[in-house]
Protein backbone atom coordinates (compact mmCIF):
# COMPACT_ATOMS: atom_id res chain seq x y z
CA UNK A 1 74.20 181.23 230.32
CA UNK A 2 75.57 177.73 230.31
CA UNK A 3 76.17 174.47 228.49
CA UNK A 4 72.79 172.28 229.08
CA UNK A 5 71.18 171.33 225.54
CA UNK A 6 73.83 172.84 223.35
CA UNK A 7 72.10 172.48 219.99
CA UNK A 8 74.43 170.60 217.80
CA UNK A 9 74.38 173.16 214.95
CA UNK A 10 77.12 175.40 217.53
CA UNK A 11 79.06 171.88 218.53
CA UNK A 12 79.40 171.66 214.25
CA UNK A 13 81.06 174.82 214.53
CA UNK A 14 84.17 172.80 216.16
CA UNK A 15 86.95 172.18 213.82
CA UNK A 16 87.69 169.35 216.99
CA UNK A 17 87.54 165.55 216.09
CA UNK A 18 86.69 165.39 219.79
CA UNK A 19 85.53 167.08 222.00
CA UNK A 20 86.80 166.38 225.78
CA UNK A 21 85.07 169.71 227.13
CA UNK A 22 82.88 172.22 226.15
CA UNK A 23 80.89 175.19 227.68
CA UNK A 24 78.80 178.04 225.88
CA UNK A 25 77.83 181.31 227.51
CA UNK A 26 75.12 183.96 226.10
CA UNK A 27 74.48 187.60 227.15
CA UNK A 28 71.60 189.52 225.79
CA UNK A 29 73.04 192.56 224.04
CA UNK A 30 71.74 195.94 222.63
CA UNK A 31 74.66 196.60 220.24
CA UNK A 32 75.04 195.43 216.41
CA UNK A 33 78.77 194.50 216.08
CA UNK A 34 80.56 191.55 214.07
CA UNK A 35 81.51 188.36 215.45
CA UNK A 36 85.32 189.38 215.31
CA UNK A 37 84.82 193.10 216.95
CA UNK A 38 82.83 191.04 219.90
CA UNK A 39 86.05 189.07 220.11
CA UNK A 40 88.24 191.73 219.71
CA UNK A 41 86.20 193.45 223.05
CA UNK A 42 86.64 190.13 224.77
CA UNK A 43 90.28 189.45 224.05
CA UNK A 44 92.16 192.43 222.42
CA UNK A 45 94.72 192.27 219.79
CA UNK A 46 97.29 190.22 221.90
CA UNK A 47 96.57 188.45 225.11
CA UNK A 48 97.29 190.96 228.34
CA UNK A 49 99.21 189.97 231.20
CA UNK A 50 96.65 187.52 232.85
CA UNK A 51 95.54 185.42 229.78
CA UNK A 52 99.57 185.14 229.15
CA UNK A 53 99.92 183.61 232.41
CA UNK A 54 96.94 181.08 232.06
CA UNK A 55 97.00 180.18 228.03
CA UNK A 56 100.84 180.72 227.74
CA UNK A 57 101.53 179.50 231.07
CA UNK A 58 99.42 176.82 232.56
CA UNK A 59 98.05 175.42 229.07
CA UNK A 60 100.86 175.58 227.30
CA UNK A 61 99.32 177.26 224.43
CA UNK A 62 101.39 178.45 221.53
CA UNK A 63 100.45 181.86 220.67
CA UNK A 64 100.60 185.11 218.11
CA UNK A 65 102.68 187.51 219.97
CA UNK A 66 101.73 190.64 217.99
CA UNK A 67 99.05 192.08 216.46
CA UNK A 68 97.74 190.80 213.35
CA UNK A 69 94.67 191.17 211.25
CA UNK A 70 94.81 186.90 211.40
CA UNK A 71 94.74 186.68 215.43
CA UNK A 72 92.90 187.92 218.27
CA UNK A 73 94.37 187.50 221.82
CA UNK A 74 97.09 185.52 219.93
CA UNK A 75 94.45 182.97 219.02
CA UNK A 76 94.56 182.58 215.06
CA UNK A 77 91.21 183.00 213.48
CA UNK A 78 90.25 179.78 211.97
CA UNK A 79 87.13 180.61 210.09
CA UNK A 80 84.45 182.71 209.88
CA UNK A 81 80.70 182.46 208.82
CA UNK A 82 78.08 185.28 209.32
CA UNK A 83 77.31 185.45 212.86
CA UNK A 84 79.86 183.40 214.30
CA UNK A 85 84.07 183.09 214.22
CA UNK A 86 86.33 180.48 215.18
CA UNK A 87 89.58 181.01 217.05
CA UNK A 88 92.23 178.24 217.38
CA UNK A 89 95.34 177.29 219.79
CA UNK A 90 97.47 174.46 220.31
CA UNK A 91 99.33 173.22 222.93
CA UNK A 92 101.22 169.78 223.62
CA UNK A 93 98.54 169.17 225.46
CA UNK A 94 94.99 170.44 224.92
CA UNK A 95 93.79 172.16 221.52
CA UNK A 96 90.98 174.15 222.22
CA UNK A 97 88.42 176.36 219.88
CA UNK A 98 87.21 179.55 221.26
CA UNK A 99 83.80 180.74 219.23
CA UNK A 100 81.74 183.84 219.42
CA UNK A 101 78.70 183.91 218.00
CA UNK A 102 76.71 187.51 217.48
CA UNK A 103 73.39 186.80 216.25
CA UNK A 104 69.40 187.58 217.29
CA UNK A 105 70.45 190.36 219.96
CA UNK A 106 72.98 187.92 221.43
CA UNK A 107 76.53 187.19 221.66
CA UNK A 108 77.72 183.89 222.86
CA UNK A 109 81.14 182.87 224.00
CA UNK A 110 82.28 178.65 223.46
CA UNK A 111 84.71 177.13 224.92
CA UNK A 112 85.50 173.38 223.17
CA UNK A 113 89.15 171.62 224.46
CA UNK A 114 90.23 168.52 223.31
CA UNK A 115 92.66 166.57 225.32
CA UNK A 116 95.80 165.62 223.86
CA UNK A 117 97.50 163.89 226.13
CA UNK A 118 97.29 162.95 229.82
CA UNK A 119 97.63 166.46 231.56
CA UNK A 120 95.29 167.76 229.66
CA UNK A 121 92.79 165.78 231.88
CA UNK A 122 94.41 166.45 234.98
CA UNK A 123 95.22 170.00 234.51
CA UNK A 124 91.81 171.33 232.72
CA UNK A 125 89.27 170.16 235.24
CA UNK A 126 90.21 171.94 238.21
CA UNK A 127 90.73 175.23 236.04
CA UNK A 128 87.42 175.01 234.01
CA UNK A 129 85.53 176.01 237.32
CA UNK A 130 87.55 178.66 237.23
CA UNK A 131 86.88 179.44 233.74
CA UNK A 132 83.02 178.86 234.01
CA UNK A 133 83.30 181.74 236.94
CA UNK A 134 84.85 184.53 234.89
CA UNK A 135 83.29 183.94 231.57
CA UNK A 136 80.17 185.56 232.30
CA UNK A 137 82.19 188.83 233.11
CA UNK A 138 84.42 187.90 230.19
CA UNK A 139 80.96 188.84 227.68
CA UNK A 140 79.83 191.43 230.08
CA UNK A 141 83.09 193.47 230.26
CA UNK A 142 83.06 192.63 226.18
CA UNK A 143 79.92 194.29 226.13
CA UNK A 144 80.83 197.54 228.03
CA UNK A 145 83.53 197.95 225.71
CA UNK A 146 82.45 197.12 222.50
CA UNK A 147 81.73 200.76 221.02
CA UNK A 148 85.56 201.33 220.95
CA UNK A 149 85.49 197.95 218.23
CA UNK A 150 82.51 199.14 215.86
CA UNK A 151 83.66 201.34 213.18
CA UNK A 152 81.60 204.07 213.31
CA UNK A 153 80.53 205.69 209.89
């Protein structure tokens, strides 16, 4: 897991102009879901009490409040290939991507934030080490979970 030599064929999967920070984590996985059920295991239909209080609440982020086949955790779904989907939030500061990416017996969580305006800089960077400590049990709790997301025949 981590961000070193992150191929550019995942940063093209950015629908940022810029890019002011991004991070990409992988887990090596047994089950054969879809990009969207892996997010859906990560980040549920809305967002739960603590990603309210850190995408609502400290970065400002606009989003969905209820469920919706167009949102996951409130983020809308952007776009979609085969093994990969795009999420997107704004704020009036920082608009940031969130991408999984379930391919090769792997699923892969980015994290790309553009900074749109001066707090953005100031408030991201001391959070991201926060955010580069939970991630990894972001994709393994996602992992645990994700039988309850594959429709079963």
């Amino acid at each position: 897991m981590g961000t070193r030599n992150l191929p550019e064929s995942i940063r093209a999967l950015s629908s940022l102009s810029r890019v002011d920070y991004v991070d990409y984590f992988t887990l090596p996985v047994d089950a054969d879901a879809t990009p969207e059920q892996w997010a859906r295991a990560m980040f549920g239909d809305v967002p739960n009490v603590a990603e309210q209080l850190i995408w609502r609440g400290l970065l400002g982020f606009r989003l969905s409040r209820g469920p919706s086949p167009d949102t996951v955790g409130g983020w809308r779904i952007a776009e979609r290939g085969e093994d990969w989907i795009r999420l997107e939030a704004v704020s009036w500061f920082l608009t940031g991507n969130l991408l999984v990416r379930a391919t090769d017996g792997r699923v892969s969580l980015g994290t790309f934030l553009r900074y749109d305006g001066l707090l953005g800089h100031g408030v991201w960077p001391p959070l991201s080490a926060v955010h580069r400590r939970l991630t990894p049990g972001v994709l393994r709790d996602a992992a645990a979970r994700i039988g309850d997301y594959v429709r079963r025949p």
